[in-house]
PDB file of N, CA and C in Angstrom:
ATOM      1  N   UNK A   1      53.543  23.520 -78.534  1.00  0.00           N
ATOM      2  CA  UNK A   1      54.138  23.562 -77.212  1.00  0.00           C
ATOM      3  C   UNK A   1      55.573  23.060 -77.314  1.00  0.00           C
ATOM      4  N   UNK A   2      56.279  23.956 -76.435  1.00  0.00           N
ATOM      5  CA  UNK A   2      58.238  23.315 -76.621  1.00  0.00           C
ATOM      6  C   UNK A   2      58.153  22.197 -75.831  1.00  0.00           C
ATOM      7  N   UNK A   3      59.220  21.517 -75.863  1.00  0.00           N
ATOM      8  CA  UNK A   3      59.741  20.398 -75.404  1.00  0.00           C
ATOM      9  C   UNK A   3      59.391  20.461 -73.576  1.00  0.00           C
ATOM     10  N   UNK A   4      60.141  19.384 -72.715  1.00  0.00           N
ATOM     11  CA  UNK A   4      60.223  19.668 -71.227  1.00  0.00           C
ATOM     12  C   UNK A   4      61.604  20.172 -71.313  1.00  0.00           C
ATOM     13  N   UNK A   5      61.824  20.589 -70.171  1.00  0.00           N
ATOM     14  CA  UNK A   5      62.958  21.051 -69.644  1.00  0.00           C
ATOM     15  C   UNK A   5      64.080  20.161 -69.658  1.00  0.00           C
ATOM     16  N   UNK A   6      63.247  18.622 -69.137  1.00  0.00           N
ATOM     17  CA  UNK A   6      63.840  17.764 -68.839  1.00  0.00           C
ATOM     18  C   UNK A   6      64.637  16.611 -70.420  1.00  0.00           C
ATOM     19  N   UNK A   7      63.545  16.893 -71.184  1.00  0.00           N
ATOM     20  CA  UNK A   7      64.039  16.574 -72.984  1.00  0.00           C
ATOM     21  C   UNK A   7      65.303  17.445 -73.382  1.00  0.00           C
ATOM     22  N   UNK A   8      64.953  18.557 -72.817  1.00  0.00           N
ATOM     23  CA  UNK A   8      66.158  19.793 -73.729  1.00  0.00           C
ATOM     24  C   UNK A   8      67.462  19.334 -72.428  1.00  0.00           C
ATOM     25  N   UNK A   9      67.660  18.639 -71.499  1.00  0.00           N
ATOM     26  CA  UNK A   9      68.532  18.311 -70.940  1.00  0.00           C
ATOM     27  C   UNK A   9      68.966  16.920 -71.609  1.00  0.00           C
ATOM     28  N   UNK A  10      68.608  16.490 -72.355  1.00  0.00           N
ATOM     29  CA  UNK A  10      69.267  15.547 -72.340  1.00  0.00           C
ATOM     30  C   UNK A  10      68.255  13.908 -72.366  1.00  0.00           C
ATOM     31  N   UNK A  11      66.767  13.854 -70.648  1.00  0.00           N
ATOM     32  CA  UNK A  11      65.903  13.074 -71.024  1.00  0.00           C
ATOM     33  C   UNK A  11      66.815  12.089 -69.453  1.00  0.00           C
ATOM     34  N   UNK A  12      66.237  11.265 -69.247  1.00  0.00           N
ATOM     35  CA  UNK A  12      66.314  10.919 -67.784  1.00  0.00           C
ATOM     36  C   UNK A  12      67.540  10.443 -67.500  1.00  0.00           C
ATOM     37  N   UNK A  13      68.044   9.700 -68.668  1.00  0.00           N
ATOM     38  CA  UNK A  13      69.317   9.274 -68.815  1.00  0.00           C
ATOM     39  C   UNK A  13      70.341  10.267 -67.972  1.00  0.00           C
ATOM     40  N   UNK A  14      70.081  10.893 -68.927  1.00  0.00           N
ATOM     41  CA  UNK A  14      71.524  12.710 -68.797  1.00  0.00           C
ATOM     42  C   UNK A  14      70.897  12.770 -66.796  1.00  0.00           C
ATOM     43  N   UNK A  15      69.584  13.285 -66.482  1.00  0.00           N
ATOM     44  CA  UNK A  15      69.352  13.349 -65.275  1.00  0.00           C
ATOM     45  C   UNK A  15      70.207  12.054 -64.154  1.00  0.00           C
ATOM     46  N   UNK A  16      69.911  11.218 -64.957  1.00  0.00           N
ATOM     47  CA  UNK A  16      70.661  10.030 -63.637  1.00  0.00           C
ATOM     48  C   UNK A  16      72.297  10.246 -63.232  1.00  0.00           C
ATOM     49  N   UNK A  17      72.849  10.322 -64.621  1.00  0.00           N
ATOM     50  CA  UNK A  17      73.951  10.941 -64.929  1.00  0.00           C
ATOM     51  C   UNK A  17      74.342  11.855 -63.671  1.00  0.00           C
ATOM     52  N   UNK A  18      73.660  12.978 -63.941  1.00  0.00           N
ATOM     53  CA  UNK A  18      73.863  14.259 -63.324  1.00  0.00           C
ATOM     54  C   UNK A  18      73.899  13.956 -61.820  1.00  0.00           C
ATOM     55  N   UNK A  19      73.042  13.337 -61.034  1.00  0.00           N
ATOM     56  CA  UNK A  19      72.596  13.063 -59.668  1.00  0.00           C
ATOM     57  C   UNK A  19      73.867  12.400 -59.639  1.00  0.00           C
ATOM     58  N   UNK A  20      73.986  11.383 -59.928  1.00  0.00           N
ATOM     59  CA  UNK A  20      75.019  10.138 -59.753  1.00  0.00           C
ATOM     60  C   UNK A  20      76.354  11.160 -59.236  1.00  0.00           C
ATOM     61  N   UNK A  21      77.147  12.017 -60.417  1.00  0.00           N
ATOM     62  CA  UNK A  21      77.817  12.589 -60.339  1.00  0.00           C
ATOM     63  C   UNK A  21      77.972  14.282 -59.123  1.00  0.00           C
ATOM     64  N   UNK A  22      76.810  14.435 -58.833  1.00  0.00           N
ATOM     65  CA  UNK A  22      76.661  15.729 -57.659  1.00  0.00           C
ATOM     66  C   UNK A  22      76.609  14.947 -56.323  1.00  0.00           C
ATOM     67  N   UNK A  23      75.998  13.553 -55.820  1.00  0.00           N
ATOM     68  CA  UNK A  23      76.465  12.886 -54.769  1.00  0.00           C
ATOM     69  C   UNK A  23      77.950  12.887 -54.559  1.00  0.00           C
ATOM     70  N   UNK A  24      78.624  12.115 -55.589  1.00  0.00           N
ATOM     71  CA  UNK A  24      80.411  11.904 -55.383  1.00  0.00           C
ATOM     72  C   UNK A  24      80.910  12.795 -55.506  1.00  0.00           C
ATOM     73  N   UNK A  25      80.285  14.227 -55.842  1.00  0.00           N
ATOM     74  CA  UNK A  25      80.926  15.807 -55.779  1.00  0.00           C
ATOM     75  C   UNK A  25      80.471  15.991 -53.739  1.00  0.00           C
ATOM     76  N   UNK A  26      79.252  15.388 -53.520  1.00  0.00           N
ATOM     77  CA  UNK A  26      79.006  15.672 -51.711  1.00  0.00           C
ATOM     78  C   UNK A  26      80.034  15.173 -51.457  1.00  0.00           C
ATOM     79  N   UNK A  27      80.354  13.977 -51.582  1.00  0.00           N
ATOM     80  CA  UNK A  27      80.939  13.127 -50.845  1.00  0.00           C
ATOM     81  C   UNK A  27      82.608  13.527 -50.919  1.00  0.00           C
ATOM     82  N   UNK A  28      83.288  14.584 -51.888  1.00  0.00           N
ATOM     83  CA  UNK A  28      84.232  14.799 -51.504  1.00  0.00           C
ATOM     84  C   UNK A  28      84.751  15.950 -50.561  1.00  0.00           C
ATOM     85  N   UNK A  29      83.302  16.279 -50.618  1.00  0.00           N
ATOM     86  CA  UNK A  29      83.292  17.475 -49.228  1.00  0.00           C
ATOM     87  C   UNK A  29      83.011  17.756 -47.881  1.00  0.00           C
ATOM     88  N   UNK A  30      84.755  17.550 -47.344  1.00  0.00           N
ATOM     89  CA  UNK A  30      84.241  17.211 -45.365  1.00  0.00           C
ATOM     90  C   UNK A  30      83.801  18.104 -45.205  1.00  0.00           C
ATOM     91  N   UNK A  31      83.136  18.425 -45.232  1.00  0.00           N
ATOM     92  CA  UNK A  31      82.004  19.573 -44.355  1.00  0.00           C
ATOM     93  C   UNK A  31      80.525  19.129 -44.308  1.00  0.00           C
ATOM     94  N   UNK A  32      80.445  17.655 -46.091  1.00  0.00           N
ATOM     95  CA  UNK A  32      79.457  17.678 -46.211  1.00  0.00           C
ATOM     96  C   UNK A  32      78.742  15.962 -45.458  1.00  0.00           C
ATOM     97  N   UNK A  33      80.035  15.238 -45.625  1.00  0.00           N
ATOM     98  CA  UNK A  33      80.145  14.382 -45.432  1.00  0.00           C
ATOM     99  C   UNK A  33      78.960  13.457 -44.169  1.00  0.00           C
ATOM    100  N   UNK A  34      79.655  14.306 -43.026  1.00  0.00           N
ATOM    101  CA  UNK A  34      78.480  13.892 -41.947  1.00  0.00           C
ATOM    102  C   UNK A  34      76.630  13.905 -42.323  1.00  0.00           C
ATOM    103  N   UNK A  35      76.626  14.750 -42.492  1.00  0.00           N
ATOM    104  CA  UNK A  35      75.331  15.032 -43.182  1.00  0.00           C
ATOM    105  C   UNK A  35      74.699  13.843 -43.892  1.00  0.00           C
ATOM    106  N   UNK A  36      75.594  12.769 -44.518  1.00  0.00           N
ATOM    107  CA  UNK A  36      74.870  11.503 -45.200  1.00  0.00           C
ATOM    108  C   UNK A  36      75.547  10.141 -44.576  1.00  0.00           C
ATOM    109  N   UNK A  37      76.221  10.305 -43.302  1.00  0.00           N
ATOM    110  CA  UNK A  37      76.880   9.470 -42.513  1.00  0.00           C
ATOM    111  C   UNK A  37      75.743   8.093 -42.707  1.00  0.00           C
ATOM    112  N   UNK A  38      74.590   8.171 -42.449  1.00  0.00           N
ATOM    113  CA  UNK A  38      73.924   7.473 -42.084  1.00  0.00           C
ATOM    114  C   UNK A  38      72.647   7.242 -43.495  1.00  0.00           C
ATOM    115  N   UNK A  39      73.202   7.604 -44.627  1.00  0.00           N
ATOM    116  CA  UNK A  39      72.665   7.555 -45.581  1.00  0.00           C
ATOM    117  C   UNK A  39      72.719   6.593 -46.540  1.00  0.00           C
ATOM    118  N   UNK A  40      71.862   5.512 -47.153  1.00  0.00           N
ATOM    119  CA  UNK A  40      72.501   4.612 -48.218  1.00  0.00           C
ATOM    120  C   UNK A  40      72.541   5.734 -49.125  1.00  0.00           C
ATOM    121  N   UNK A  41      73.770   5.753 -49.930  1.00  0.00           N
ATOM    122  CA  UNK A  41      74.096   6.758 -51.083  1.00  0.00           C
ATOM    123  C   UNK A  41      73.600   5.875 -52.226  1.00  0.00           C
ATOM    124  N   UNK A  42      73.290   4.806 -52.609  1.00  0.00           N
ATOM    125  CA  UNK A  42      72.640   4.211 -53.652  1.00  0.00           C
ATOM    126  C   UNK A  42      71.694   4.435 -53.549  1.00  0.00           C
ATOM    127  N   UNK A  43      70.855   4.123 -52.485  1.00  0.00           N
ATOM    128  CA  UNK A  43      69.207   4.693 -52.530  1.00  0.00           C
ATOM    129  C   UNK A  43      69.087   6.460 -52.797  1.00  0.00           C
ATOM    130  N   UNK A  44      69.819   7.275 -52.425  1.00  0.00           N
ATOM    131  CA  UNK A  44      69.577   7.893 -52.138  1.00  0.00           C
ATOM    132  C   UNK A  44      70.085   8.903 -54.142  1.00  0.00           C
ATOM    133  N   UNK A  45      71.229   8.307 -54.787  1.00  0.00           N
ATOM    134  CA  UNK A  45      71.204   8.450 -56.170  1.00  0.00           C
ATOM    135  C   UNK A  45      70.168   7.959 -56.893  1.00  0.00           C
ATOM    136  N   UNK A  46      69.406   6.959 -56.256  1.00  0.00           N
ATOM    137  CA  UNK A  46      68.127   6.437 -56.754  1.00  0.00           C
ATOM    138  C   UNK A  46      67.236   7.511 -57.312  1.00  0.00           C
ATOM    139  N   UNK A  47      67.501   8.715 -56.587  1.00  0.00           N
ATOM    140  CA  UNK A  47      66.359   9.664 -56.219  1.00  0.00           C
ATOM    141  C   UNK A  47      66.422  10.028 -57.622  1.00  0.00           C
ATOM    142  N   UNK A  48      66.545   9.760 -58.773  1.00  0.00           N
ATOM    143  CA  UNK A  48      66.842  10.392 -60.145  1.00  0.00           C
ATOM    144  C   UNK A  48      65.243  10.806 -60.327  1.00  0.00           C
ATOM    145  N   UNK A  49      64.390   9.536 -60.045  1.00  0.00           N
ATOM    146  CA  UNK A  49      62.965  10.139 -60.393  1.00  0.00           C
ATOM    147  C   UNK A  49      62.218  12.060 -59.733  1.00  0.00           C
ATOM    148  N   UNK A  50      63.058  12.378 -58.206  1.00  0.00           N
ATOM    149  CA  UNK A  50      62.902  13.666 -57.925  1.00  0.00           C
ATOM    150  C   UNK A  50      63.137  14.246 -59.045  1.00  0.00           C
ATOM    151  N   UNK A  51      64.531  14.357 -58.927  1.00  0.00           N
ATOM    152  CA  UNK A  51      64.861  15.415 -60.172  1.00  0.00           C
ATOM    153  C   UNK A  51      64.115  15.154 -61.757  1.00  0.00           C
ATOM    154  N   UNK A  52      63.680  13.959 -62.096  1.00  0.00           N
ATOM    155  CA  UNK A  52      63.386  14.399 -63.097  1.00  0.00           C
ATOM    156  C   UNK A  52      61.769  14.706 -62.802  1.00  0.00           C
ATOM    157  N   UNK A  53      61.208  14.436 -61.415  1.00  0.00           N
ATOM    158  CA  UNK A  53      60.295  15.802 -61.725  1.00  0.00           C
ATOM    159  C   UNK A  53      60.335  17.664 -62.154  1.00  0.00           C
ATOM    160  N   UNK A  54      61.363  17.285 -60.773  1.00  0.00           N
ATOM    161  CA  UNK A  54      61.422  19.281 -60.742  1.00  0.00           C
ATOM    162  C   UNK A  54      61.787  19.295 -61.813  1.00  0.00           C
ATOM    163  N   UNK A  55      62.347  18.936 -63.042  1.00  0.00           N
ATOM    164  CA  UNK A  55      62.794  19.205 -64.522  1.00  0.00           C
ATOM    165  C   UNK A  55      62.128  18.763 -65.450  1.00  0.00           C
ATOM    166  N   UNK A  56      60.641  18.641 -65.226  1.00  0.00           N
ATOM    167  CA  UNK A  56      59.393  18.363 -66.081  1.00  0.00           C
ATOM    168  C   UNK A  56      59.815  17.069 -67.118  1.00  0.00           C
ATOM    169  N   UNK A  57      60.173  16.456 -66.073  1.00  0.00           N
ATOM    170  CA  UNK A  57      60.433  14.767 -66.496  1.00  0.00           C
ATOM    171  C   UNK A  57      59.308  14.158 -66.775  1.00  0.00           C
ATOM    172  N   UNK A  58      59.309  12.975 -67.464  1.00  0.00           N
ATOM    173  CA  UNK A  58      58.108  11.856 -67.236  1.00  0.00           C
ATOM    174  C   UNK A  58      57.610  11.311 -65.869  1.00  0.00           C
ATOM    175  N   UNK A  59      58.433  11.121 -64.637  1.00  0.00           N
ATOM    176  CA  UNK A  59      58.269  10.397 -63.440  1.00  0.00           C
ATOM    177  C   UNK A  59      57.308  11.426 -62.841  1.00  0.00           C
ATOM    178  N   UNK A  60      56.923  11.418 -61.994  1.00  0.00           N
ATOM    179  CA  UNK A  60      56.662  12.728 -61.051  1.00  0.00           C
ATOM    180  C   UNK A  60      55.943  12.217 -59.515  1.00  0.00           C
ATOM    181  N   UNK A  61      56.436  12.846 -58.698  1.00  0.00           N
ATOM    182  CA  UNK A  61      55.882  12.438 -57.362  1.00  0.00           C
ATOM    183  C   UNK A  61      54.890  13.793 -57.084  1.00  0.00           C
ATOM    184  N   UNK A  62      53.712  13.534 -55.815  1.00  0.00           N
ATOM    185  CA  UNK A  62      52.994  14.525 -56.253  1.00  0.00           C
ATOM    186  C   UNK A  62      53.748  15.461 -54.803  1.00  0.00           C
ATOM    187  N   UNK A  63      53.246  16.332 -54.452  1.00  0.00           N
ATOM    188  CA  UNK A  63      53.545  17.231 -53.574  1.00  0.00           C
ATOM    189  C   UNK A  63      52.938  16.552 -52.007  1.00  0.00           C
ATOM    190  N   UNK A  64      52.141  15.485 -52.026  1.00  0.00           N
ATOM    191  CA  UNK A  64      51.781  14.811 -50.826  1.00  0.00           C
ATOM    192  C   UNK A  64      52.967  13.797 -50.373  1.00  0.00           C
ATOM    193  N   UNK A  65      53.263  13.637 -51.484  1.00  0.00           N
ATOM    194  CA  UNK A  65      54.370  12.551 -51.535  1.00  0.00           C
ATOM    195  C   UNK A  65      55.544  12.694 -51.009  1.00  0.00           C
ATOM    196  N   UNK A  66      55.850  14.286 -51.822  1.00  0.00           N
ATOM    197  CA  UNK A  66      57.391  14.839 -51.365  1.00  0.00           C
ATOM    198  C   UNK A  66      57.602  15.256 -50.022  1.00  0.00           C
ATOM    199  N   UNK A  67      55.903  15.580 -49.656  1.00  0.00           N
ATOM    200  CA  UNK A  67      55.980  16.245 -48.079  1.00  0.00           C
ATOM    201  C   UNK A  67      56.457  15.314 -47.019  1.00  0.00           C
ATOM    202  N   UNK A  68      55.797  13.937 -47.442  1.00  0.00           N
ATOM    203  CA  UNK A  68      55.782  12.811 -46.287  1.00  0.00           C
ATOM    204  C   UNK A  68      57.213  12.220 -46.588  1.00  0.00           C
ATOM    205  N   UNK A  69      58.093  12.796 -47.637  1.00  0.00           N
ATOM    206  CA  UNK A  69      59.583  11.999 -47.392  1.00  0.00           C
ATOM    207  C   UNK A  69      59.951  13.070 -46.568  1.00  0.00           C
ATOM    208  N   UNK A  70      60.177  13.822 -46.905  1.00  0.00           N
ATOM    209  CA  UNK A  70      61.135  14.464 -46.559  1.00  0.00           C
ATOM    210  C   UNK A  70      60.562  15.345 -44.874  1.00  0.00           C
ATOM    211  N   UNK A  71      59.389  14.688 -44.551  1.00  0.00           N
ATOM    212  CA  UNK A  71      58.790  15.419 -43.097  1.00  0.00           C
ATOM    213  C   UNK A  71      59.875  15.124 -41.991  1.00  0.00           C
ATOM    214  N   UNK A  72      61.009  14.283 -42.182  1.00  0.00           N
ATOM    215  CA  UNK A  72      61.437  14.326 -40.724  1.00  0.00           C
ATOM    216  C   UNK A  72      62.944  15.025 -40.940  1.00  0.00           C
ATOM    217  N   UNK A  73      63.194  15.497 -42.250  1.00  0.00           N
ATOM    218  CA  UNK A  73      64.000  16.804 -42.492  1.00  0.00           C
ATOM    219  C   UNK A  73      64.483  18.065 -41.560  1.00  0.00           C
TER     220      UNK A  73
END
């Protein structure tokens, strides 16, 4: 069996990386800005464990989990 997706990227590290850096890419965009007005952006780069699910990471939240964050979306 090949690697995860998330190994051939790099491995959670490279993932935190990545998040860290696509927030302060939101954040230089007024259009996008409002949208996280009311957001801790540290908690919310926290989220590294999402992504390294969807990228067949070690972490993983299950699909009950993801529903009840994100239900008032």
């Amino acid at each position: 069996m090949g690697s995860s997706l998330n190994d051939r990227l790099g491995g959670f590290s490279f993932i935190r990386e990545l998040v860290s850096n696509f927030y302060s890419k939101v954040l230089e965009e007024d259009d996008l800005i409002p949208f996280f007005a009311q957001t801790d952006m540290a908690r919310l780069v926290d989220q590294t464990k999402l992504w390294a699910t969807a990228l067949e990471g070690p972490a993983s939240y299950t699909t009950d989990q993801l529903t009840a964050i994100h239900r008032s979306m």
